[in-house]
C-alpha atoms as a PDB file:
ATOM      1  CA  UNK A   1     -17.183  18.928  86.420  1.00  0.00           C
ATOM      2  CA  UNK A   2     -15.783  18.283  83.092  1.00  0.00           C
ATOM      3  CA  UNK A   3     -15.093  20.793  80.578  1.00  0.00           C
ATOM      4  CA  UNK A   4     -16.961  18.572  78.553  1.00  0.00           C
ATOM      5  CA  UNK A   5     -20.159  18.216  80.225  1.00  0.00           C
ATOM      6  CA  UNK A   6     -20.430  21.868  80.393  1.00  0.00           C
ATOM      7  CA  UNK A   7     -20.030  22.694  77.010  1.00  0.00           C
ATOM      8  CA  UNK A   8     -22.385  19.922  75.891  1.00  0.00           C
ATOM      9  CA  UNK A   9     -25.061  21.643  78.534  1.00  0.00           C
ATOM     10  CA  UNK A  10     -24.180  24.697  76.748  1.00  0.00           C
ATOM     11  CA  UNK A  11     -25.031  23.393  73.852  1.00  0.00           C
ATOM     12  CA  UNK A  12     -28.425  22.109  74.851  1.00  0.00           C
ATOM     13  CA  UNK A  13     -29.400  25.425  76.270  1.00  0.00           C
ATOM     14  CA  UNK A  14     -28.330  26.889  72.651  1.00  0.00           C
ATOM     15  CA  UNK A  15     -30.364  24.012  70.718  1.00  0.00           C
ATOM     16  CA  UNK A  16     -33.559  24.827  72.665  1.00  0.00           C
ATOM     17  CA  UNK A  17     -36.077  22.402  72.738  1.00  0.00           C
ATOM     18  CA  UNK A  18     -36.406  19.356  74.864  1.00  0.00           C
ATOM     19  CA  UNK A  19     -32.818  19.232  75.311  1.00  0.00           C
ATOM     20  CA  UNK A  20     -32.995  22.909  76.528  1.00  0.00           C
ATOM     21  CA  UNK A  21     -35.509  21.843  79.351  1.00  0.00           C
ATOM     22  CA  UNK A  22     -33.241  18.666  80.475  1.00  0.00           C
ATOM     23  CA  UNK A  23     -30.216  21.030  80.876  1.00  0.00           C
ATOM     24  CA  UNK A  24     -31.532  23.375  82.567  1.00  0.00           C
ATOM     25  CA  UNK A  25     -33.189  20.885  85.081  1.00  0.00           C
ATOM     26  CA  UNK A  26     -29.629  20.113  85.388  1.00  0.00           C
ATOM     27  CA  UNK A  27     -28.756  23.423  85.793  1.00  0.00           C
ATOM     28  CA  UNK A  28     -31.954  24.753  88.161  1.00  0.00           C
ATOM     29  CA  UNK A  29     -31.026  22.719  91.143  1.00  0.00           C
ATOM     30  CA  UNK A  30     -30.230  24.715  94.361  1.00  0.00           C
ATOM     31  CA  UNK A  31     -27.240  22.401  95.203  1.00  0.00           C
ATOM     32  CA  UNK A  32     -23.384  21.797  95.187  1.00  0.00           C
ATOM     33  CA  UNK A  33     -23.899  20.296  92.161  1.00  0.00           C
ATOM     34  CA  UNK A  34     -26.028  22.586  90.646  1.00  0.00           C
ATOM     35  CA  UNK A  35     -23.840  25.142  91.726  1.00  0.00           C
ATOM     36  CA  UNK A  36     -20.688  23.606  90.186  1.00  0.00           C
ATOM     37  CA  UNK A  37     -22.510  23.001  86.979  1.00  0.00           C
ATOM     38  CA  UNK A  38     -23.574  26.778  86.849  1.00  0.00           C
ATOM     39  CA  UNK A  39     -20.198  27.844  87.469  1.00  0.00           C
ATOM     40  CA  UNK A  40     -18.830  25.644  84.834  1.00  0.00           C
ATOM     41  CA  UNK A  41     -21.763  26.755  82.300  1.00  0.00           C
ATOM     42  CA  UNK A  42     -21.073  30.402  82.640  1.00  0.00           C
ATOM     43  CA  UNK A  43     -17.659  29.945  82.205  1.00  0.00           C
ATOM     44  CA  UNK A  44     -18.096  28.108  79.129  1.00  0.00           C
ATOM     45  CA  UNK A  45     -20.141  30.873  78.201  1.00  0.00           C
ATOM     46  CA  UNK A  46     -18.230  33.550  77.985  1.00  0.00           C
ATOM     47  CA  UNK A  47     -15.293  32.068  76.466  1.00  0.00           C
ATOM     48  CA  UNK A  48     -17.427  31.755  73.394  1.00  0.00           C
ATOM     49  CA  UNK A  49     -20.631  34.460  73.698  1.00  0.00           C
ATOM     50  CA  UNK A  50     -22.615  35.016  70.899  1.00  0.00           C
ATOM     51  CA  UNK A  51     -25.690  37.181  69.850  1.00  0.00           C
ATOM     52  CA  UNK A  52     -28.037  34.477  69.973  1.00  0.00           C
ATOM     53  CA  UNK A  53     -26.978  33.847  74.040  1.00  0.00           C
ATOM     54  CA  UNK A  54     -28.990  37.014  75.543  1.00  0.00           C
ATOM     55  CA  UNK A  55     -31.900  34.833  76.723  1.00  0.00           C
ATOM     56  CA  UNK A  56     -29.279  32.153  78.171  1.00  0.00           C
ATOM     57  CA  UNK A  57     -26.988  34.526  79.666  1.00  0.00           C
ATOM     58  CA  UNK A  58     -30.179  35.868  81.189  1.00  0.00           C
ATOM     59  CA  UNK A  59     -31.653  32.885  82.566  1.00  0.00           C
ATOM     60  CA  UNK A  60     -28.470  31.279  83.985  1.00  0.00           C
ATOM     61  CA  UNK A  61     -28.006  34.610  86.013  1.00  0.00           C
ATOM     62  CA  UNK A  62     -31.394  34.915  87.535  1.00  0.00           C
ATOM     63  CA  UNK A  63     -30.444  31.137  88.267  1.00  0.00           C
ATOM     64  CA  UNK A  64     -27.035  31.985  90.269  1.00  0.00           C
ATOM     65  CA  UNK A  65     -29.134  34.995  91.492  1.00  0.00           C
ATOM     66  CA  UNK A  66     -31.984  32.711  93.271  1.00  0.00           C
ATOM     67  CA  UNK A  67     -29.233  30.089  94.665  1.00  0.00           C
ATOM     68  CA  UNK A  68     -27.476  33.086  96.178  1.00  0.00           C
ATOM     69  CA  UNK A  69     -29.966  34.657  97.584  1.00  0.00           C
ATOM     70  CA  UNK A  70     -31.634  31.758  99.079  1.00  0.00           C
ATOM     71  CA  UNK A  71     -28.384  31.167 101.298  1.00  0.00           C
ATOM     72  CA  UNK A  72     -28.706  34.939 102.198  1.00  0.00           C
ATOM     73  CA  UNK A  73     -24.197  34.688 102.006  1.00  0.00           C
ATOM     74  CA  UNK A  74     -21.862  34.361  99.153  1.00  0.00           C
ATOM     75  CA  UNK A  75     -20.998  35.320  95.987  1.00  0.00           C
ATOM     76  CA  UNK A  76     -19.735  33.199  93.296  1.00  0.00           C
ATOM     77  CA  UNK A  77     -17.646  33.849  90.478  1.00  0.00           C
ATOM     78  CA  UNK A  78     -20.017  32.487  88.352  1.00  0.00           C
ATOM     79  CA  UNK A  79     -22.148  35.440  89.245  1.00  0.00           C
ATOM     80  CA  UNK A  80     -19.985  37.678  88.201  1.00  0.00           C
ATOM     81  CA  UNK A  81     -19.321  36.373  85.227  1.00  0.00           C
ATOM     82  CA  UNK A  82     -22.673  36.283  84.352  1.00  0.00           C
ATOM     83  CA  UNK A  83     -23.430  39.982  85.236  1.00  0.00           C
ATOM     84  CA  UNK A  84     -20.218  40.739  83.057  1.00  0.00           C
ATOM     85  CA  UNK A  85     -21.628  38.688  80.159  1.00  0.00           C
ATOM     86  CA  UNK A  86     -25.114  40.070  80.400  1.00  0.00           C
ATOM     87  CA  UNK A  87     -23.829  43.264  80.693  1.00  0.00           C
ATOM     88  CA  UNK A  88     -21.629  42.941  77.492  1.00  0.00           C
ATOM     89  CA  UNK A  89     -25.261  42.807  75.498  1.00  0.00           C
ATOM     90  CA  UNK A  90     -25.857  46.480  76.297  1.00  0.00           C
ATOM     91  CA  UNK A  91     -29.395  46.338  76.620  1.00  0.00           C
ATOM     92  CA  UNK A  92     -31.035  48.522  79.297  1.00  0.00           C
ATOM     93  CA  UNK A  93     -33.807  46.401  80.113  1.00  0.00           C
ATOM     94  CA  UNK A  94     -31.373  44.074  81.552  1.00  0.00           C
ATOM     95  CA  UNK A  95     -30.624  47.039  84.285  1.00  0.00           C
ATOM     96  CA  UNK A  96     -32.936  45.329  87.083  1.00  0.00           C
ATOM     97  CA  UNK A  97     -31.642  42.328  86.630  1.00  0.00           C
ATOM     98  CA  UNK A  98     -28.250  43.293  86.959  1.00  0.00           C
ATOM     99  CA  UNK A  99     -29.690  44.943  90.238  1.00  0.00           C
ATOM    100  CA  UNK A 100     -31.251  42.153  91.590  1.00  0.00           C
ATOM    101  CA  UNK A 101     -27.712  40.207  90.955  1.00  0.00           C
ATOM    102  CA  UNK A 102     -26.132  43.090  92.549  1.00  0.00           C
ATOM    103  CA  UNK A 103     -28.344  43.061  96.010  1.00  0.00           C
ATOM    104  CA  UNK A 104     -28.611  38.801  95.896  1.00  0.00           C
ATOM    105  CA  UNK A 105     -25.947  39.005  99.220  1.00  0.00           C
ATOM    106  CA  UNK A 106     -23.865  41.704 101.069  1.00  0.00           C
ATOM    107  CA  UNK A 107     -21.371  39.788  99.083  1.00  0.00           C
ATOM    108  CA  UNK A 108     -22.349  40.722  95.591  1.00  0.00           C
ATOM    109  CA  UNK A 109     -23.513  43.811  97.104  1.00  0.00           C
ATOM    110  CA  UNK A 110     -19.765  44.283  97.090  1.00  0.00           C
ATOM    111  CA  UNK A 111     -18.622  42.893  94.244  1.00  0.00           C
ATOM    112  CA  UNK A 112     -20.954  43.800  91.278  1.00  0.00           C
ATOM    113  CA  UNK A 113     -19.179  46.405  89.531  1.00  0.00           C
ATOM    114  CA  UNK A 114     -21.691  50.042  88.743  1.00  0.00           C
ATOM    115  CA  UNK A 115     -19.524  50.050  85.628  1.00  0.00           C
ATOM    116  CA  UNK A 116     -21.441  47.414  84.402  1.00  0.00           C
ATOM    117  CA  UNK A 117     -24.612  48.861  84.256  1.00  0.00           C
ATOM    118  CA  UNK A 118     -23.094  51.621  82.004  1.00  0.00           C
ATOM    119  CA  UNK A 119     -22.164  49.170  78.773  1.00  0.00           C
ATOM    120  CA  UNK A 120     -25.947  49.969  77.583  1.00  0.00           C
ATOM    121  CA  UNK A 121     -25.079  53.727  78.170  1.00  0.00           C
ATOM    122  CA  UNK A 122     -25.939  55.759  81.086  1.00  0.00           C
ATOM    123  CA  UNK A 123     -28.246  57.861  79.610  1.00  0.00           C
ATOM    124  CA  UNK A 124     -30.118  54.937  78.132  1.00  0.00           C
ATOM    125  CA  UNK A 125     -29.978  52.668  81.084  1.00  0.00           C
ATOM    126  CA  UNK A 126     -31.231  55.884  83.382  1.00  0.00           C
ATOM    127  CA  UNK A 127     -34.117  56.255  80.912  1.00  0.00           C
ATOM    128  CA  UNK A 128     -35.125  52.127  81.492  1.00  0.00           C
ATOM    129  CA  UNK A 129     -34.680  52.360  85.595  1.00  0.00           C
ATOM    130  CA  UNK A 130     -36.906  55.597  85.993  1.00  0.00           C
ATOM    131  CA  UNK A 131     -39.646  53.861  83.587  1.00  0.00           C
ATOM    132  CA  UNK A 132     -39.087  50.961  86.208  1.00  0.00           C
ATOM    133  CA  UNK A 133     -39.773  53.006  88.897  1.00  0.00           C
ATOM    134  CA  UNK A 134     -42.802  54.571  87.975  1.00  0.00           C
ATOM    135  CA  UNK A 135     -44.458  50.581  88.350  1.00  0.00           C
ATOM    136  CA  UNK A 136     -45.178  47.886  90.786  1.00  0.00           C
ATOM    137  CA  UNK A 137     -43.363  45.830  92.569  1.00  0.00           C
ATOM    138  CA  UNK A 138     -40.067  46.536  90.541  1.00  0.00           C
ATOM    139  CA  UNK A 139     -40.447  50.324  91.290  1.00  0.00           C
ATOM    140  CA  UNK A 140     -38.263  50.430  94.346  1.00  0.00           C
ATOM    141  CA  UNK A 141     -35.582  48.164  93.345  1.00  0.00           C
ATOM    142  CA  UNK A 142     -35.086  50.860  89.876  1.00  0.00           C
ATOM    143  CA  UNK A 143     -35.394  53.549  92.497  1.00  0.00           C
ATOM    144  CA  UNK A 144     -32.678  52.190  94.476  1.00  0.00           C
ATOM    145  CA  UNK A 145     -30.399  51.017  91.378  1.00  0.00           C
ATOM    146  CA  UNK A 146     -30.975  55.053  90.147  1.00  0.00           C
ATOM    147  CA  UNK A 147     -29.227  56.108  93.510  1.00  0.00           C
ATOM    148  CA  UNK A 148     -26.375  53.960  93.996  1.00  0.00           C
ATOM    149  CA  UNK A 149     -25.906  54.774  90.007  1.00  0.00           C
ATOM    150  CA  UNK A 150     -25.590  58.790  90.981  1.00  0.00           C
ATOM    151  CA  UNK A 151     -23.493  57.783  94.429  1.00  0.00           C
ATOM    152  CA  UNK A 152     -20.995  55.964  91.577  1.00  0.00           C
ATOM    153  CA  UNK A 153     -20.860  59.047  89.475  1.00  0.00           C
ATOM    154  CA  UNK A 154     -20.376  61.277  92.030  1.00  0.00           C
ATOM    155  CA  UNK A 155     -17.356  59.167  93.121  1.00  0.00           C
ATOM    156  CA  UNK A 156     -16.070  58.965  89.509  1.00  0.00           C
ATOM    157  CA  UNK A 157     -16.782  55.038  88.665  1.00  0.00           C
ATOM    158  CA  UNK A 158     -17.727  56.127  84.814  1.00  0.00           C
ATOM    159  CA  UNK A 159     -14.833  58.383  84.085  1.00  0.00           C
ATOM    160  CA  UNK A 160     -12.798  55.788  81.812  1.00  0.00           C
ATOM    161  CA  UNK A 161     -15.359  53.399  80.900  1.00  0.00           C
ATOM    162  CA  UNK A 162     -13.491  51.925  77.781  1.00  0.00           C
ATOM    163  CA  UNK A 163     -10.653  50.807  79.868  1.00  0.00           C
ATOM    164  CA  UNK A 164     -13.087  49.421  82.582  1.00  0.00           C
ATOM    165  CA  UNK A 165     -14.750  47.476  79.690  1.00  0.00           C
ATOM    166  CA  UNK A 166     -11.411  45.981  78.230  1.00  0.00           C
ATOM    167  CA  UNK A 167     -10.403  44.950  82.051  1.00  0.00           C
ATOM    168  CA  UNK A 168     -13.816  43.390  82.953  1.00  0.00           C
ATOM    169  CA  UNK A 169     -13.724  41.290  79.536  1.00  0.00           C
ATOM    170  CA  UNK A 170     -10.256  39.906  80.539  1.00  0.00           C
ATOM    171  CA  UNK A 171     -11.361  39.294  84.053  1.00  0.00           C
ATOM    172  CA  UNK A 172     -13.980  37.560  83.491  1.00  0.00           C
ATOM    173  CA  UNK A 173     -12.951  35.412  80.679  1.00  0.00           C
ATOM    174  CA  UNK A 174     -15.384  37.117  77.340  1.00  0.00           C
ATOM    175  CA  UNK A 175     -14.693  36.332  74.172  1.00  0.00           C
ATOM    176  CA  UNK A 176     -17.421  37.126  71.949  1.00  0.00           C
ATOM    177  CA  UNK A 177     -18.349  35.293  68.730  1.00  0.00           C
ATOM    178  CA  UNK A 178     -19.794  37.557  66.268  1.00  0.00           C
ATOM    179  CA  UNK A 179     -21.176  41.112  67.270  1.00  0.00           C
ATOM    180  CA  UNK A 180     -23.141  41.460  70.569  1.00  0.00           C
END
C-alpha cells in the first residue's frame, strides 16, 4: 500500500460524493486488503486531521470495529489510531462508539485507553452514557462503559489527563489541521 493511494482515498472520502462511495467500497471490504488499506487510511488521517473529518474518522472506525469483531481476535493499530483520532474531536456522543471499539476483541479490550473517553470531559461524556442507558438496545453497552469509566477513576487513569493527551497524540501519529 502506497502512501499515495491512501492519501488519494483520503481524499475521496473528504470530497464526498461518488468518489466518497468508490473509496469506501475500497475501504468496506472485510479482507487483507481491506485491512491494509484501512490501516494506511487512518494513518494518513491523523497526520493531517481536520474539523471537517468527524464523520470520516467515525465511519472508518466503526469499519476497523466490524472487521475486528467479525474475527472475534486482534487488534490493529489502525484501531487505535482511530479511537485516538475520534477521541481528539471531544464530542460525547462519540462515547459508545469508542465503547464498541473498546469491546470489538479481548485485544482492544486491552488496549483502548479509558483516557480517551475523557477528551470530551468526564462530566460531559458521563452525562451522554447515562442518557444512553436509559434506551434500547444501546442501554447496556453505556451501562457497562459507565462502570469500567468509575473502575478507571478509582484506579487513578484521569489524574494527569493533559500529559496523557500530549502522549496519545505522539503515539498515535495526530497532527491536527485547524481547530478540532
Amino acid at each position: 500500500m502506497t502512501v499515495t493511494r491512501a492519501s488519494a482515498l483520503l481524499e475521496s472520502l473528504r470530497a464526498g460524493g461518488d468518489d466518497a462511495g468508490g473509496a469506501k467500497a475500497q475501504l468496506a471490504t472485510d479482507s487483507r486488503q481491506g485491512d491494509a488499506l484501512r490501516a494506511a487510511v487512518a494513518s494518513a488521517l491523523a497526520a493531517d486531521l481536520r474539523a471537517t473529518d468527524r464523520a470520516i474518522t467515525r465511519w472508518l472506525l466503526e469499519e476497523e470495529t466490524a472487521a475486528l469483531a467479525a474475527r472475534g481476535v486482534g487488534a490493529s493499530e489502525a484501531l487505535f489510531t482511530l479511537v485516538a483520532a475520534l477521541a481528539r474531536f471531544g464530542q460525547p456522543s462519540d462515547a459508545l462508539i469508542l465503547w464498541r471499539a473498546r469491546q470489538a476483541t479481548a485485544e482492544t479490550q486491552e488496549g483502548v485507553d479509558a483516557e480517551q473517553f475523557a477528551r470530551a470531559g468526564l462530566a460531559a461524556t458521563r452525562a451522554a452514557l447515562e442518557a444512553s442507558a436509559r434506551g434500547g438496545v444501546a442501554g447496556a453497552g453505556a451501562r457497562a462503559a459507565l462502570a469500567w469509566l468509575d473502575e478507571a477513576r478509582a484506579l487513578g487513569a484521569f489524574d494527569d489527563l493533559p500529559a496523557y493527551f500530549a502522549w496519545s497524540d505522539e503515539r498515535y501519529g495526530i497532527t491536527i489541521s485547524g481547530p478540532t
